[in-house]
Protein backbone atom coordinates (compact mmCIF):
# COMPACT_ATOMS: atom_id res chain seq x y z
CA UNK A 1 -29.54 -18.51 12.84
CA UNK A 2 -29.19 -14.93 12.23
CA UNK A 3 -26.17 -13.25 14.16
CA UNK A 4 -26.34 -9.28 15.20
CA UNK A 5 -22.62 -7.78 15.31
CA UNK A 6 -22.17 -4.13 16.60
CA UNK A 7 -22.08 -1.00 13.94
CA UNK A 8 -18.43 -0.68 13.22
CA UNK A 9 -17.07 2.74 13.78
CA UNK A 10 -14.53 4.33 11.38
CA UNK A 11 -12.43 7.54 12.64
CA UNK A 12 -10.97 8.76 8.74
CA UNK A 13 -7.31 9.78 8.35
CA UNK A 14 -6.63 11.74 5.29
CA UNK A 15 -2.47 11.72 6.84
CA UNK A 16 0.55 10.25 4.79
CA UNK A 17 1.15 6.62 5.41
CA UNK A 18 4.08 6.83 7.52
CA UNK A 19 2.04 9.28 9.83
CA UNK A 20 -0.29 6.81 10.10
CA UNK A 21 1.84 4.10 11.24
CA UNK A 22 4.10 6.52 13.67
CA UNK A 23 0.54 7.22 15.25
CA UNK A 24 -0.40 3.51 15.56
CA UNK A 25 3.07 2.73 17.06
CA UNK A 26 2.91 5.52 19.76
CA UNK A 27 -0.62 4.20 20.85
CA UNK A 28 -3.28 4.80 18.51
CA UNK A 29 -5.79 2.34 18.81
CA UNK A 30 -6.76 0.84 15.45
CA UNK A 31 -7.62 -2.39 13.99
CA UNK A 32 -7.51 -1.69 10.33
CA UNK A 33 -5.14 0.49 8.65
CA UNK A 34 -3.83 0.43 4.48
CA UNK A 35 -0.05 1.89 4.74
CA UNK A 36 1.51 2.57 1.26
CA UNK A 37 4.90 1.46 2.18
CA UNK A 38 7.18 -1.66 3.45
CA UNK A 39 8.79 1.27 5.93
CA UNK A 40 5.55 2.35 7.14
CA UNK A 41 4.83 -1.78 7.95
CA UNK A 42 8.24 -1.88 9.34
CA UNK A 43 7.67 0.96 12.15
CA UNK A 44 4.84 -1.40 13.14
CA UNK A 45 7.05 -3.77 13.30
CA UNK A 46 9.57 -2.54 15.35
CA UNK A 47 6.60 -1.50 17.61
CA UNK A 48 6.38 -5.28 18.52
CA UNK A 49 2.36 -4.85 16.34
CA UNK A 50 3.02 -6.58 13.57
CA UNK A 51 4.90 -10.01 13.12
CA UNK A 52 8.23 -10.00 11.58
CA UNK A 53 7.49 -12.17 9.27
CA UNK A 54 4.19 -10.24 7.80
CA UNK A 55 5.60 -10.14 3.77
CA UNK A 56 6.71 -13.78 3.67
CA UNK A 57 3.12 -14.65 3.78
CA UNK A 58 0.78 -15.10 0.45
CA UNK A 59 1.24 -11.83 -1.67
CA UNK A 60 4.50 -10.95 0.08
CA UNK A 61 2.39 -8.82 2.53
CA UNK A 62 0.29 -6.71 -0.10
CA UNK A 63 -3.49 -6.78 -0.01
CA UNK A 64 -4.64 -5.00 -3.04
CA UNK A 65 -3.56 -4.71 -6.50
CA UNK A 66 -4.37 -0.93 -6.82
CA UNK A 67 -3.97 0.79 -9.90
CA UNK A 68 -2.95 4.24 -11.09
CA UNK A 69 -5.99 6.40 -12.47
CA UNK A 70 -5.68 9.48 -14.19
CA UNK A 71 -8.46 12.09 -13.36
CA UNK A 72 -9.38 14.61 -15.62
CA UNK A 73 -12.13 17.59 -15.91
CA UNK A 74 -15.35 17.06 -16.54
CA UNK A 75 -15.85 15.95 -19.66
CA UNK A 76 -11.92 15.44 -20.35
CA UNK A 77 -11.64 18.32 -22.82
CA UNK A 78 -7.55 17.64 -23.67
CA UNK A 79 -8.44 14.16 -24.46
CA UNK A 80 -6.31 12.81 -21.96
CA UNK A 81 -5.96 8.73 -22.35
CA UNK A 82 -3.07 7.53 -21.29
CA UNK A 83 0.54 8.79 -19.33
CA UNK A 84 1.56 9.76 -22.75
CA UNK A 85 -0.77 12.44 -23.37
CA UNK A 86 0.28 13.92 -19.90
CA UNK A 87 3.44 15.49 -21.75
CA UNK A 88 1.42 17.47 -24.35
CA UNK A 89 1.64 21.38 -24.25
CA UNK A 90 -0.94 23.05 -22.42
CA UNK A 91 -1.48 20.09 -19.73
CA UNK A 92 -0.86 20.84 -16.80
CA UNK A 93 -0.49 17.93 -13.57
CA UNK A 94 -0.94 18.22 -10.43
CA UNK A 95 1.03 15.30 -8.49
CA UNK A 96 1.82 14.60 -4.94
CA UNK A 97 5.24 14.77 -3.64
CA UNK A 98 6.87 11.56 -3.45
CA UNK A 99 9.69 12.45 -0.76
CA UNK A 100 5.98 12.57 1.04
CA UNK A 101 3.10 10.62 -0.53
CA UNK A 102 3.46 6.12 -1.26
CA UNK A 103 1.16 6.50 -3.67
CA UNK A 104 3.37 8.88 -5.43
CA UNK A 105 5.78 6.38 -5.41
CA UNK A 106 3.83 3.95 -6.32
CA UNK A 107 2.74 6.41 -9.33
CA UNK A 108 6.49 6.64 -10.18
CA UNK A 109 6.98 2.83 -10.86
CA UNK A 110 3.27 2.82 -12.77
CA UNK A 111 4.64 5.57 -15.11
CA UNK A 112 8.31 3.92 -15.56
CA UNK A 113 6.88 0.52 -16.29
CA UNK A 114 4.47 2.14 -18.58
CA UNK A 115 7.74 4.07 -20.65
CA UNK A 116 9.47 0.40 -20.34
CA UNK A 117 6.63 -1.28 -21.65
CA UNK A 118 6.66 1.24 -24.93
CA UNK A 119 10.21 1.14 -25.77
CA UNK A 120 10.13 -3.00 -25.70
């Protein structure tokens, strides 16, 4: 038997995570949202919208096992391969702030694992 569901509708947010989830927890009707943070989950939290318990379930809460990509040029004409070759001369990086941006923080831990990783 073939089912028909409704179009779904998306409304696209290009605001920082914990905007996001201030927004949802002052009324903003949505019933998907990806929040970079354990704060950001925590304001939903608080906002009686998400269970208490949501990160002592499989995963500890997280849904995705996103990775950090470096984008270059076209045609990457340094070369660039790898977090090391981001501290040549003449490279320049443009990076989020992470007092503002998860996924800067995220970036962070990717980059200090990476330098761990080396010096083992």
């Amino acid at each position: 038997m073939l089912v028909a569901y409704a179009s779904p509708s998306f409304q696209e947010s290009y605001k920082a995570s914990g905007t996001q989830a201030r927004s949802i927890a002052g009324g903003f009707e949505a019933d998907v949202t990806l929040l970079a943070l354990e704060g950001d989950v925590k304001k939903l939290v608080k906002a009686g919208l998400v269970k208490e318990e949501w990160s002592r379930q499989p995963y500890d809460g997280m849904v995705t096992r996103s990775i950090v990509v470096l984008g270059t040029r076209e045609g990457n004409p340094k070369e660039i391969q790898d977090f090391e070759d981001l501290t040549r001369p003449h490279v320049k990086v443009l990076y989020p702030n992470p007092k503002t941006s998860g996924g800067a923080q995220w970036d962070i831990n990717a980059i200090y694992l990476r330098c761990r990783l080396e010096t083992v």
